[in-house]
PDB file of N, CA and C in Angstrom:
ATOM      1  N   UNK A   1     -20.445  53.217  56.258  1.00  0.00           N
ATOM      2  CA  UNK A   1     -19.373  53.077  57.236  1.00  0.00           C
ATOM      3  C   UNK A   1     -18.130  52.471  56.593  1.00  0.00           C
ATOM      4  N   UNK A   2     -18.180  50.955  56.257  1.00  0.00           N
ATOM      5  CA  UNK A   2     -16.878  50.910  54.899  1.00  0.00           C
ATOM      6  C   UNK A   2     -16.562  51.741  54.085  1.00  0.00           C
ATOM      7  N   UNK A   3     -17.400  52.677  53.428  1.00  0.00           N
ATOM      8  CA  UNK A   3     -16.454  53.317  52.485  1.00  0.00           C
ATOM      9  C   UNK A   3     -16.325  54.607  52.977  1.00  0.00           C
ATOM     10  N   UNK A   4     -16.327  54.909  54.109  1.00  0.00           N
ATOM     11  CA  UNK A   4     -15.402  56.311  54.765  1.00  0.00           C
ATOM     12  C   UNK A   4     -14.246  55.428  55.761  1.00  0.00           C
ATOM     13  N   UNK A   5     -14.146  54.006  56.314  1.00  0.00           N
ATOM     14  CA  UNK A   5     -13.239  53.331  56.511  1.00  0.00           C
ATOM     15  C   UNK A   5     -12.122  53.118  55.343  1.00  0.00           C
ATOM     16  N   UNK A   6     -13.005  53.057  54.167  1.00  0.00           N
ATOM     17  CA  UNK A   6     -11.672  52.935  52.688  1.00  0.00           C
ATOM     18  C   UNK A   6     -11.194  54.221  52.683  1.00  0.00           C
ATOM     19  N   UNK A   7     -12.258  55.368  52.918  1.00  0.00           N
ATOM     20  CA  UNK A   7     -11.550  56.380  52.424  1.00  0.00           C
ATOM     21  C   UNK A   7     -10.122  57.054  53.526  1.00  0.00           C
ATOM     22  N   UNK A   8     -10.538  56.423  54.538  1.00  0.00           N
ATOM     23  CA  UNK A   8      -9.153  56.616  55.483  1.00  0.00           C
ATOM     24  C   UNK A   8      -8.369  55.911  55.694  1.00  0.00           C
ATOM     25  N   UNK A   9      -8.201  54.853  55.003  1.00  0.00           N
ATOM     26  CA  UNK A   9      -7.078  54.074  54.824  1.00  0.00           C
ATOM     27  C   UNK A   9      -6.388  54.346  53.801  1.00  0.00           C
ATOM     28  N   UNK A  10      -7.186  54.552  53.049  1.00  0.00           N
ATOM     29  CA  UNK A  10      -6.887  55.157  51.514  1.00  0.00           C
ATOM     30  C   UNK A  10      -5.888  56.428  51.652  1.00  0.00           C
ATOM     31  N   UNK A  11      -6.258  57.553  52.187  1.00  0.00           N
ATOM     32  CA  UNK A  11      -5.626  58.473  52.732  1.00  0.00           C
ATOM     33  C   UNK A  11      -4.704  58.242  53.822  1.00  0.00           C
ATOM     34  N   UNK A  12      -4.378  57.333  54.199  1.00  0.00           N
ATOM     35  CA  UNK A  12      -3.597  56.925  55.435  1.00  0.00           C
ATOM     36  C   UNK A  12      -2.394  55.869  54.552  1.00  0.00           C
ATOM     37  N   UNK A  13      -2.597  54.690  53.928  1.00  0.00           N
ATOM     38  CA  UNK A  13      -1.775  54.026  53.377  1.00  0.00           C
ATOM     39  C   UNK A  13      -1.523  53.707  52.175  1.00  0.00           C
ATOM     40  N   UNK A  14      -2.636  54.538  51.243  1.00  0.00           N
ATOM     41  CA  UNK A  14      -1.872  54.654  49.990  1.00  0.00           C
ATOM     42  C   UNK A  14      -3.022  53.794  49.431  1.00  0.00           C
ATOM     43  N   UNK A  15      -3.043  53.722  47.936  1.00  0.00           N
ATOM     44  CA  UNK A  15      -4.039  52.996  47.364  1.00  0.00           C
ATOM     45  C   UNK A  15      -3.589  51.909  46.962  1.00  0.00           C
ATOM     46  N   UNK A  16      -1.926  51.565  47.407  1.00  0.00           N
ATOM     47  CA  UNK A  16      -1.072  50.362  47.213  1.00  0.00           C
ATOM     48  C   UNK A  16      -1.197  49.441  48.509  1.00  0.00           C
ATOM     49  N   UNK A  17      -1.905  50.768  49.289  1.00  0.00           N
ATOM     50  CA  UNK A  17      -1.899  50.009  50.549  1.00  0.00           C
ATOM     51  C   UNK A  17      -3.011  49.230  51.495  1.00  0.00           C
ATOM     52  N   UNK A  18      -4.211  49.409  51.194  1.00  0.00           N
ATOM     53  CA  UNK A  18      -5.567  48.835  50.957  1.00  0.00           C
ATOM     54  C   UNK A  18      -5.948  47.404  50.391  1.00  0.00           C
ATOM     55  N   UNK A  19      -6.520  46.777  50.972  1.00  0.00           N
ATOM     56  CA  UNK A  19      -6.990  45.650  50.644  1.00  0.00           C
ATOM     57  C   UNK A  19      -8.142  44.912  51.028  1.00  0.00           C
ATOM     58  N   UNK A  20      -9.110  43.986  51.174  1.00  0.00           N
ATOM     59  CA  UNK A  20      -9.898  43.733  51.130  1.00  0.00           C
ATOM     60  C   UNK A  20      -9.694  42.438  51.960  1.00  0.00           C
ATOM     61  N   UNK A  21      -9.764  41.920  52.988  1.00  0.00           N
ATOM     62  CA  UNK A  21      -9.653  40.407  53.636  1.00  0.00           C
ATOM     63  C   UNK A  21     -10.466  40.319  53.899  1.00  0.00           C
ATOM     64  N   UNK A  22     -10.365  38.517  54.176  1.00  0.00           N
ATOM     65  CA  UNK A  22     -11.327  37.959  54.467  1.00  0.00           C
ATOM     66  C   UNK A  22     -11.996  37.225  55.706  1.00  0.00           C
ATOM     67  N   UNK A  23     -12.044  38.509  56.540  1.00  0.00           N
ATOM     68  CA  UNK A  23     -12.159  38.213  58.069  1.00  0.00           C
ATOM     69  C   UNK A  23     -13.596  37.760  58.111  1.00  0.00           C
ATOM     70  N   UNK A  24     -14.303  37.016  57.572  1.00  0.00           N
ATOM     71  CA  UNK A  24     -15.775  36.958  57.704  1.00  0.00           C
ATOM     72  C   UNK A  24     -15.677  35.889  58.836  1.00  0.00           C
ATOM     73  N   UNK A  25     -15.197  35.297  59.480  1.00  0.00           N
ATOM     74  CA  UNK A  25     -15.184  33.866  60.048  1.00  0.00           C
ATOM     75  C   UNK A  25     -14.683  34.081  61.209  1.00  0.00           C
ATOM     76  N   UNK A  26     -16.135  34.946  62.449  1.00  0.00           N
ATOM     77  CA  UNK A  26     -15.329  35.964  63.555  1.00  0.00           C
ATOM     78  C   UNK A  26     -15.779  37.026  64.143  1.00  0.00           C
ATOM     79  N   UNK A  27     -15.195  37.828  62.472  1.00  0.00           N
ATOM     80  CA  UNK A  27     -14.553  39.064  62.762  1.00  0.00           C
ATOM     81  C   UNK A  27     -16.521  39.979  62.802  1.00  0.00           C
ATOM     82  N   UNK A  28     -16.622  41.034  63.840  1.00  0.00           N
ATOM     83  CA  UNK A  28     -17.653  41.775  63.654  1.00  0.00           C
ATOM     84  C   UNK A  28     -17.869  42.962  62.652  1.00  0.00           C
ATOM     85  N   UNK A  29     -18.728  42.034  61.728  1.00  0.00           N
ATOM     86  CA  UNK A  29     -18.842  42.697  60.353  1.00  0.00           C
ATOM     87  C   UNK A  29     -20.725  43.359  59.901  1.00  0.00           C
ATOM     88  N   UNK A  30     -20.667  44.093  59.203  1.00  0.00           N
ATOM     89  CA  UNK A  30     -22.201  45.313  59.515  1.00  0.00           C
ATOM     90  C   UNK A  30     -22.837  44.402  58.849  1.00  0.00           C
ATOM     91  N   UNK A  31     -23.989  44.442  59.198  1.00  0.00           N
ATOM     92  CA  UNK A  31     -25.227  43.507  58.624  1.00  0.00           C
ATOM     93  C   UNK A  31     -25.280  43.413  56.787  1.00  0.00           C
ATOM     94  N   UNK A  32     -24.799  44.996  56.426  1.00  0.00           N
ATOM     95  CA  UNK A  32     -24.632  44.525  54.825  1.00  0.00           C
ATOM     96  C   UNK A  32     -23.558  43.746  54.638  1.00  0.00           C
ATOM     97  N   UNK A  33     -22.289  43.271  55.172  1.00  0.00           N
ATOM     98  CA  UNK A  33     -21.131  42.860  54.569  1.00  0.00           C
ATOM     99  C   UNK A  33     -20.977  41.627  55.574  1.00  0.00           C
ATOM    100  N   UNK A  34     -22.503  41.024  55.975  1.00  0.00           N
ATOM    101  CA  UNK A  34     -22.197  39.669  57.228  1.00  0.00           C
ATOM    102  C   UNK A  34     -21.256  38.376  56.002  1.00  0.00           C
ATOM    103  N   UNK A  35     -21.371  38.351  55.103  1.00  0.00           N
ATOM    104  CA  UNK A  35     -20.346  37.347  54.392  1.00  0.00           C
ATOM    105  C   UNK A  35     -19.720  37.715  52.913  1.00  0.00           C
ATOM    106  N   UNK A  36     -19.294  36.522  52.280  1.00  0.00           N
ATOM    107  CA  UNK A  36     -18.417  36.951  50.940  1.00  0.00           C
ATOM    108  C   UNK A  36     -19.658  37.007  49.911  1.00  0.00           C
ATOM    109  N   UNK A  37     -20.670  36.876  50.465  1.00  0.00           N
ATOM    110  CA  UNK A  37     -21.777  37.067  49.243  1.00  0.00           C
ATOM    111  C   UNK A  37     -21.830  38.485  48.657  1.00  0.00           C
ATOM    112  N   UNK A  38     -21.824  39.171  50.111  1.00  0.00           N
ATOM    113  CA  UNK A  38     -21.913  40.900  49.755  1.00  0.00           C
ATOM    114  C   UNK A  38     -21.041  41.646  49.237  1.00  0.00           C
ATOM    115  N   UNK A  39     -19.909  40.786  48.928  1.00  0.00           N
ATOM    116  CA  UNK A  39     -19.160  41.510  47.850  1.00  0.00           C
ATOM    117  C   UNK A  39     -18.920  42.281  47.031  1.00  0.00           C
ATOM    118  N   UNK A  40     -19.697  41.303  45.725  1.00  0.00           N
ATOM    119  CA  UNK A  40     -20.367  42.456  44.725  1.00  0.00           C
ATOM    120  C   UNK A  40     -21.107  43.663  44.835  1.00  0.00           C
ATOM    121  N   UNK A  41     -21.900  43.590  45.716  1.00  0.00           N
ATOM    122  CA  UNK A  41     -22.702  45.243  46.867  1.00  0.00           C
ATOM    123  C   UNK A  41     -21.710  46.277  47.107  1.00  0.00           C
ATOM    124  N   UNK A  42     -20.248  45.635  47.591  1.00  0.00           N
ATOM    125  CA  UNK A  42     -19.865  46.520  47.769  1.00  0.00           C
ATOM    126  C   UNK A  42     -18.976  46.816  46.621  1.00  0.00           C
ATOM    127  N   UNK A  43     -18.233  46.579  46.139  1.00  0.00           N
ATOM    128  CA  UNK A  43     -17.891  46.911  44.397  1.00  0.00           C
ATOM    129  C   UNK A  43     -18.426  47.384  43.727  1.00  0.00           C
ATOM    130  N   UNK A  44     -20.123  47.473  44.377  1.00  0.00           N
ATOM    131  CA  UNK A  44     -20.437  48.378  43.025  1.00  0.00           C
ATOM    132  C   UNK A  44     -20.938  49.789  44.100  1.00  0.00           C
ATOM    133  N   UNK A  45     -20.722  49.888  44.989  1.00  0.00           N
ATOM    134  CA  UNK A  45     -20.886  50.756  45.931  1.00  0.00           C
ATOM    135  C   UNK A  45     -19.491  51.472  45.826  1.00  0.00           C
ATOM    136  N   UNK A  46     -18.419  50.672  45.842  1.00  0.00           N
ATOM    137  CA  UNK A  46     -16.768  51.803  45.749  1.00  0.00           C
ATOM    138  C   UNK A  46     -17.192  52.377  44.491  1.00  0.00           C
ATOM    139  N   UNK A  47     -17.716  52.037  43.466  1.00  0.00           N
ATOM    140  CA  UNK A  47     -17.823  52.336  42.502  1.00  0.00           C
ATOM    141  C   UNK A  47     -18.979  53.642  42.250  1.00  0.00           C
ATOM    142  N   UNK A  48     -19.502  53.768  42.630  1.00  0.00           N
ATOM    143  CA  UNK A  48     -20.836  54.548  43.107  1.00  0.00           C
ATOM    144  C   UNK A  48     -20.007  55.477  43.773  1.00  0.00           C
ATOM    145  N   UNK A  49     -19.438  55.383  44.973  1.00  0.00           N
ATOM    146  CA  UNK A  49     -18.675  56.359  45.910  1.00  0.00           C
ATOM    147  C   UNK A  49     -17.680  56.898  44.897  1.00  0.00           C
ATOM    148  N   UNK A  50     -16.963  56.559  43.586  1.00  0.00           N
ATOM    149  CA  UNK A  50     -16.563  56.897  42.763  1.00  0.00           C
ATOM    150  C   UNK A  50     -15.078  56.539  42.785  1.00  0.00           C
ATOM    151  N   UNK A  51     -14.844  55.575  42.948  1.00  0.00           N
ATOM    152  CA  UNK A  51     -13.556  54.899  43.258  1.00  0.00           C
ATOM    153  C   UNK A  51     -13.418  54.337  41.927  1.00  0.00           C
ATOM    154  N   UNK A  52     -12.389  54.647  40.584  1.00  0.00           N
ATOM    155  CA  UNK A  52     -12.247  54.461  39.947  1.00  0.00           C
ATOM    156  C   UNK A  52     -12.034  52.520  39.175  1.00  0.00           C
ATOM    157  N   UNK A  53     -11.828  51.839  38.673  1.00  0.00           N
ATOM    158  CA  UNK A  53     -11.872  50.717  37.937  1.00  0.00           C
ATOM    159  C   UNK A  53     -10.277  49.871  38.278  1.00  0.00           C
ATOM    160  N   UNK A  54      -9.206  51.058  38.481  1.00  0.00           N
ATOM    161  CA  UNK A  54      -8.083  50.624  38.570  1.00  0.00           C
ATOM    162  C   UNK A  54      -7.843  50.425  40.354  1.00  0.00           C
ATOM    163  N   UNK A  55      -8.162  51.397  41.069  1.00  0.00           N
ATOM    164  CA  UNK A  55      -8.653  51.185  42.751  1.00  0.00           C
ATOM    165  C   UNK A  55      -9.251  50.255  43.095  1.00  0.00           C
ATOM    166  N   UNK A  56     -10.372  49.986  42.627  1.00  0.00           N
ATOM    167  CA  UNK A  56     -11.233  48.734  42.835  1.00  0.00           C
ATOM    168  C   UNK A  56     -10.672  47.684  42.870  1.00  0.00           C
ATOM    169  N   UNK A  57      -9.748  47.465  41.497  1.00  0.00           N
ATOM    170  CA  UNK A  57      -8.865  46.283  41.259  1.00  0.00           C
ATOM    171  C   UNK A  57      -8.149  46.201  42.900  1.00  0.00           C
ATOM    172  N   UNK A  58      -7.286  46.738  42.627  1.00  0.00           N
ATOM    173  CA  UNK A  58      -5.714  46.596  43.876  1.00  0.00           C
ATOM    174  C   UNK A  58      -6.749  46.267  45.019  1.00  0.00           C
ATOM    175  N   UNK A  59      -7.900  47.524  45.422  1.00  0.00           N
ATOM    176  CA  UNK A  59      -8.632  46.964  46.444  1.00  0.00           C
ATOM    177  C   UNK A  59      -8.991  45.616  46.932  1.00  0.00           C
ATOM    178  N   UNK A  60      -9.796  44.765  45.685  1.00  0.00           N
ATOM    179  CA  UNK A  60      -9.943  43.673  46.204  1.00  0.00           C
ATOM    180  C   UNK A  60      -9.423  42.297  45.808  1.00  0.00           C
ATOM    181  N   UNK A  61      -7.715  42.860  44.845  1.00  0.00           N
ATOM    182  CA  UNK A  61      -7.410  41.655  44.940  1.00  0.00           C
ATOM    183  C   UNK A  61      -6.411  42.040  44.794  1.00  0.00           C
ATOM    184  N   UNK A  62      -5.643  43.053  43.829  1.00  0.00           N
ATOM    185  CA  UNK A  62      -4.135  43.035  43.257  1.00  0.00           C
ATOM    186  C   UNK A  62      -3.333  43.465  44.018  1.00  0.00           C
ATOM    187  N   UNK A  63      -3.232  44.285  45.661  1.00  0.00           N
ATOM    188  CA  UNK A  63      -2.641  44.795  46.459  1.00  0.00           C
ATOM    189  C   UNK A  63      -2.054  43.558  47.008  1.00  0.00           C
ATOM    190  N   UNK A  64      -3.055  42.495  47.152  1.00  0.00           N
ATOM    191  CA  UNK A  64      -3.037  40.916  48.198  1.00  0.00           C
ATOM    192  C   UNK A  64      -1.827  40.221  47.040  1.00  0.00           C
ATOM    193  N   UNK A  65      -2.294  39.609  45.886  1.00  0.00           N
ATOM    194  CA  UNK A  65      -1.027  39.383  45.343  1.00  0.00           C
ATOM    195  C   UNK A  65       0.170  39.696  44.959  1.00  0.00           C
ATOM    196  N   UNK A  66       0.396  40.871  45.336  1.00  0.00           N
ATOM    197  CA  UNK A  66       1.455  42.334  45.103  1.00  0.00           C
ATOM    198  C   UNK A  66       1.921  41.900  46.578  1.00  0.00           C
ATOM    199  N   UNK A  67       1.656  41.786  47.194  1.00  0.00           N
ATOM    200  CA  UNK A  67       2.204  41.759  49.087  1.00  0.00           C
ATOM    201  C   UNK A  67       2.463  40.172  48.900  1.00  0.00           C
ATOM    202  N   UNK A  68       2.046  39.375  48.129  1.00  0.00           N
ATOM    203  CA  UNK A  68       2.491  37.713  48.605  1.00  0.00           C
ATOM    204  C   UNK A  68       3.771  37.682  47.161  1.00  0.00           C
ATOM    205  N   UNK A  69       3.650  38.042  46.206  1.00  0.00           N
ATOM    206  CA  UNK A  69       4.849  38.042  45.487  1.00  0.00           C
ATOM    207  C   UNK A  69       5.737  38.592  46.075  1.00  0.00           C
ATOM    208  N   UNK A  70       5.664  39.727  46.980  1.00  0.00           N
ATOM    209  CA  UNK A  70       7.066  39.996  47.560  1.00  0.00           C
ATOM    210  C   UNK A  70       7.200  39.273  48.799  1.00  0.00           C
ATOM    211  N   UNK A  71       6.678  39.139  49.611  1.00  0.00           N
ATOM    212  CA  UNK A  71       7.019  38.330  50.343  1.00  0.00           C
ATOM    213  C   UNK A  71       8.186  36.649  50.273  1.00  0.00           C
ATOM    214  N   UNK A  72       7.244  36.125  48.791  1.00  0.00           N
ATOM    215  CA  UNK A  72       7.133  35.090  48.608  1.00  0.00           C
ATOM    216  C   UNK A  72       8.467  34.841  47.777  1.00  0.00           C
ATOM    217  N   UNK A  73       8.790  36.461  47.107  1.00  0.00           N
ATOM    218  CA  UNK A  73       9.895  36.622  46.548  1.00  0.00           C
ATOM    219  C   UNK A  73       9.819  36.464  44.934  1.00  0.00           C
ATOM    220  N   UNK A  74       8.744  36.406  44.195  1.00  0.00           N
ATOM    221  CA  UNK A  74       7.937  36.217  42.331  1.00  0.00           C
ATOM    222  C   UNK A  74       7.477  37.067  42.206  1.00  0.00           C
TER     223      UNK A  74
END
């Protein structure tokens, strides 16, 4: 279910536009991804789904600091 959710965001906002938060504290999340433990599961699952090394990156972190440097204005 996440990674046909990536894959339509992906297709919807760009692979600049994707990111990974951290709504665990809440938010209704699938029994594999109930916290930040399952992380790695899923990284190596984009990876498996065949989401290349440089996607992965922006996915779960470089999109987030790319959006707070501009914001932030650095």
């Amino acid at each position: 279910t996440i990674l046909r959710h990536l894959d339509r965001l992906l297709a919807v906002l760009g692979e600049d536009g994707v990111g990974l938060g951290s709504d665990f504290d809440g938010a209704l999340m699938p029994e594999e991804l109930a916290d930040a433990a399952a992380l790695p599961a899923l990284i190596r699952a984009m990876e498996a789904h065949g989401y290349g090394d440089a996607l992965i990156r922006k996915i779960a972190g470089e999109n987030w600091i790319s959006l707070l440097a501009r914001v932030w204005g650095n």
